[in-house]
C-alpha atoms as a PDB file:
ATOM      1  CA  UNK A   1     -62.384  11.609   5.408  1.00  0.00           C
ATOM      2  CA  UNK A   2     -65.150  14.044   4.856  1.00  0.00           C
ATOM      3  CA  UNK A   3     -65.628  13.971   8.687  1.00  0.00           C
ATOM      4  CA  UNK A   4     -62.245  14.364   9.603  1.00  0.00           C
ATOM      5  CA  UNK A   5     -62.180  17.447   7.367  1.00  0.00           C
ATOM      6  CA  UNK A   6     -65.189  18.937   8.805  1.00  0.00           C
ATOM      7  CA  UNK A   7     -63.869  18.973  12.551  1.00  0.00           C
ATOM      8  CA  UNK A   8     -60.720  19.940  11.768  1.00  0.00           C
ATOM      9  CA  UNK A   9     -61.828  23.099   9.880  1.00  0.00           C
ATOM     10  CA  UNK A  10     -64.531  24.074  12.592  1.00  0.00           C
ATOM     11  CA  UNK A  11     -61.219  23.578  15.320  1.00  0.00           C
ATOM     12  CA  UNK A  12     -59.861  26.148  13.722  1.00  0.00           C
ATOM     13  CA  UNK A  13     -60.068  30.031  13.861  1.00  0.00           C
ATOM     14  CA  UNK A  14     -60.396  31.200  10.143  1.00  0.00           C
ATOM     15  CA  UNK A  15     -59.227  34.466   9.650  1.00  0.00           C
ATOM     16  CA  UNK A  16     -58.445  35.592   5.759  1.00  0.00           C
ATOM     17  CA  UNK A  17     -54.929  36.298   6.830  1.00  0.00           C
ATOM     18  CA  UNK A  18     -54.454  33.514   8.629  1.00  0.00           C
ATOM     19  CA  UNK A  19     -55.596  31.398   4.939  1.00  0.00           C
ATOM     20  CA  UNK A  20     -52.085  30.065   4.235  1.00  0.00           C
ATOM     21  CA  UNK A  21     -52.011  28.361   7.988  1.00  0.00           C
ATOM     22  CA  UNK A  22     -55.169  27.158   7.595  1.00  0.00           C
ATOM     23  CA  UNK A  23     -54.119  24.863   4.777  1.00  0.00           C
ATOM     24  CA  UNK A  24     -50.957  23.884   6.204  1.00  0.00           C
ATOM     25  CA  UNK A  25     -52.966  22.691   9.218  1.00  0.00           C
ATOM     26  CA  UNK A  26     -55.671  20.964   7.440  1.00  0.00           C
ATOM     27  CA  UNK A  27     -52.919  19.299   5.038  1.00  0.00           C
ATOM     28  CA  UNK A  28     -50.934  18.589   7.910  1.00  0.00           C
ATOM     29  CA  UNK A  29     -53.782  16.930   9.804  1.00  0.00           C
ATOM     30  CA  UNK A  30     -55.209  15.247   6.784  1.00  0.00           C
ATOM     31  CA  UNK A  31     -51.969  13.607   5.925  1.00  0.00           C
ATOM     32  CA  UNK A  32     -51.489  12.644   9.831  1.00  0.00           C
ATOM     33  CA  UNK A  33     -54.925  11.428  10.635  1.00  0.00           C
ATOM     34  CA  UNK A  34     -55.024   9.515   7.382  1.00  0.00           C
ATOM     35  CA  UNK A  35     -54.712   5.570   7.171  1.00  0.00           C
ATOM     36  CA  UNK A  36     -52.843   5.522   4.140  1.00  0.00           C
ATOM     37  CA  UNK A  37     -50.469   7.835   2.091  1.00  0.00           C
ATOM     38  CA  UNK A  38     -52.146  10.333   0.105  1.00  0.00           C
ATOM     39  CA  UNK A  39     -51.662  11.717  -2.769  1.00  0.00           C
ATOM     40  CA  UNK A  40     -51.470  15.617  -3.466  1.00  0.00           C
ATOM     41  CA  UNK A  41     -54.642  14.778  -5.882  1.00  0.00           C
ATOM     42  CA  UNK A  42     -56.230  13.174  -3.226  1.00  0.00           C
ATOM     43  CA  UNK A  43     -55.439  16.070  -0.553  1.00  0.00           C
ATOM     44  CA  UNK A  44     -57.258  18.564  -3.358  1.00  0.00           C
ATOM     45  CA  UNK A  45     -60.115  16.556  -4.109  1.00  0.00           C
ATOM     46  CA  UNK A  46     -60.879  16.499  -0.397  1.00  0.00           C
ATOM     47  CA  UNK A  47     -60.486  20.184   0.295  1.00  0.00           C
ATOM     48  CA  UNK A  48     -61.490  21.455  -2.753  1.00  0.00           C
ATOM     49  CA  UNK A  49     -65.468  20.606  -1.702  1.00  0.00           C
ATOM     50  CA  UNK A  50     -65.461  22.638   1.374  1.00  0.00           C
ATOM     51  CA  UNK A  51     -62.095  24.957   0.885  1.00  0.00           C
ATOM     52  CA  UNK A  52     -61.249  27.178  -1.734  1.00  0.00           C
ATOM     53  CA  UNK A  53     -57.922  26.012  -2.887  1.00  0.00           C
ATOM     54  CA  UNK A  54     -56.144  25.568  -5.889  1.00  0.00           C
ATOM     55  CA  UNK A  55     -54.154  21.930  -6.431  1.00  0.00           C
ATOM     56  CA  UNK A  56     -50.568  24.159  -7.254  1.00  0.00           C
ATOM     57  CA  UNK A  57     -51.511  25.454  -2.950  1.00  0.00           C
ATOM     58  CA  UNK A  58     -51.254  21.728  -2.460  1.00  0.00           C
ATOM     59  CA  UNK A  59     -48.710  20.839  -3.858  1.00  0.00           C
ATOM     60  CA  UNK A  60     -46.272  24.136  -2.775  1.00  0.00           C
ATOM     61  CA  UNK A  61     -47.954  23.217   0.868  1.00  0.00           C
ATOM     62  CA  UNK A  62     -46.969  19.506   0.481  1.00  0.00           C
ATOM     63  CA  UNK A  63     -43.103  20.771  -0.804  1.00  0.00           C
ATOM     64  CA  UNK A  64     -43.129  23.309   2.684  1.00  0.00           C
ATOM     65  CA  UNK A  65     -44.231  20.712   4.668  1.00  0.00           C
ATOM     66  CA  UNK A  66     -40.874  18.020   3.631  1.00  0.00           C
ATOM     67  CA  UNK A  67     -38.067  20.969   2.803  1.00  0.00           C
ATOM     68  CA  UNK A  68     -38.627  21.406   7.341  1.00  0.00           C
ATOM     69  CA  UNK A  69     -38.976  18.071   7.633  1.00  0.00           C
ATOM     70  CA  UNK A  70     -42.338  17.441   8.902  1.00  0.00           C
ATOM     71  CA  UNK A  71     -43.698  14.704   6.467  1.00  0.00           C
ATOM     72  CA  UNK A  72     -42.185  12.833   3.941  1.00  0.00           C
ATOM     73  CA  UNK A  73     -42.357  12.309   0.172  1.00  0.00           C
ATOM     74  CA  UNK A  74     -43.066   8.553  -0.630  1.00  0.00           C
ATOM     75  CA  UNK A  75     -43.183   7.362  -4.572  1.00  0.00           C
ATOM     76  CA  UNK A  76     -45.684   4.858  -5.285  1.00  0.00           C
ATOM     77  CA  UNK A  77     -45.032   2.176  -7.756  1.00  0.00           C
ATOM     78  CA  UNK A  78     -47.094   3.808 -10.101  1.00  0.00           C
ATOM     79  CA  UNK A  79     -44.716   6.561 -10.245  1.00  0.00           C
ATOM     80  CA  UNK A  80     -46.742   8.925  -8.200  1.00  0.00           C
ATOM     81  CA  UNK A  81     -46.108  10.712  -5.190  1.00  0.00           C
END
């Protein structure tokens, strides 16, 4: 995961007003590229070593990303999503 992270964010042109797309990409990408579902915990402890974000950016990202469709929300057994 750590590699997949690495490429992605070297792929793309940061620019600090360009921050908010950045995530949405690398979330995006994370989520797409990813063998399993992950959670929004999981998508934060991932970034959060090379990125600075905050876990409430992931999860408003994650909410963005299903209100236009784009992903969708799954609930684990375990009550988590």
């Amino acid at each position: 995961m750590k590699e997949l992270f690495s490429n992605l964010k070297t792929t793309w042109i940061y620019c600090k007003d360009q921050k908010g797309r950045l995530i949405k990409y690398i979330i995006f990408n994370l989520l797409k590229n990813s063998p399993k579902s992950l959670t929004a915990e999981e998508i934060y402890n991932d970034m959060s070593q090379t990125t600075d974000v905050n876990l409430s950016t992931v999860y408003r990202t994650l909410n963005n990303l299903v209100a236009k469709g784009e992903i969708t929300k799954n609930v684990r057994q375990d009550k988590i999503a």
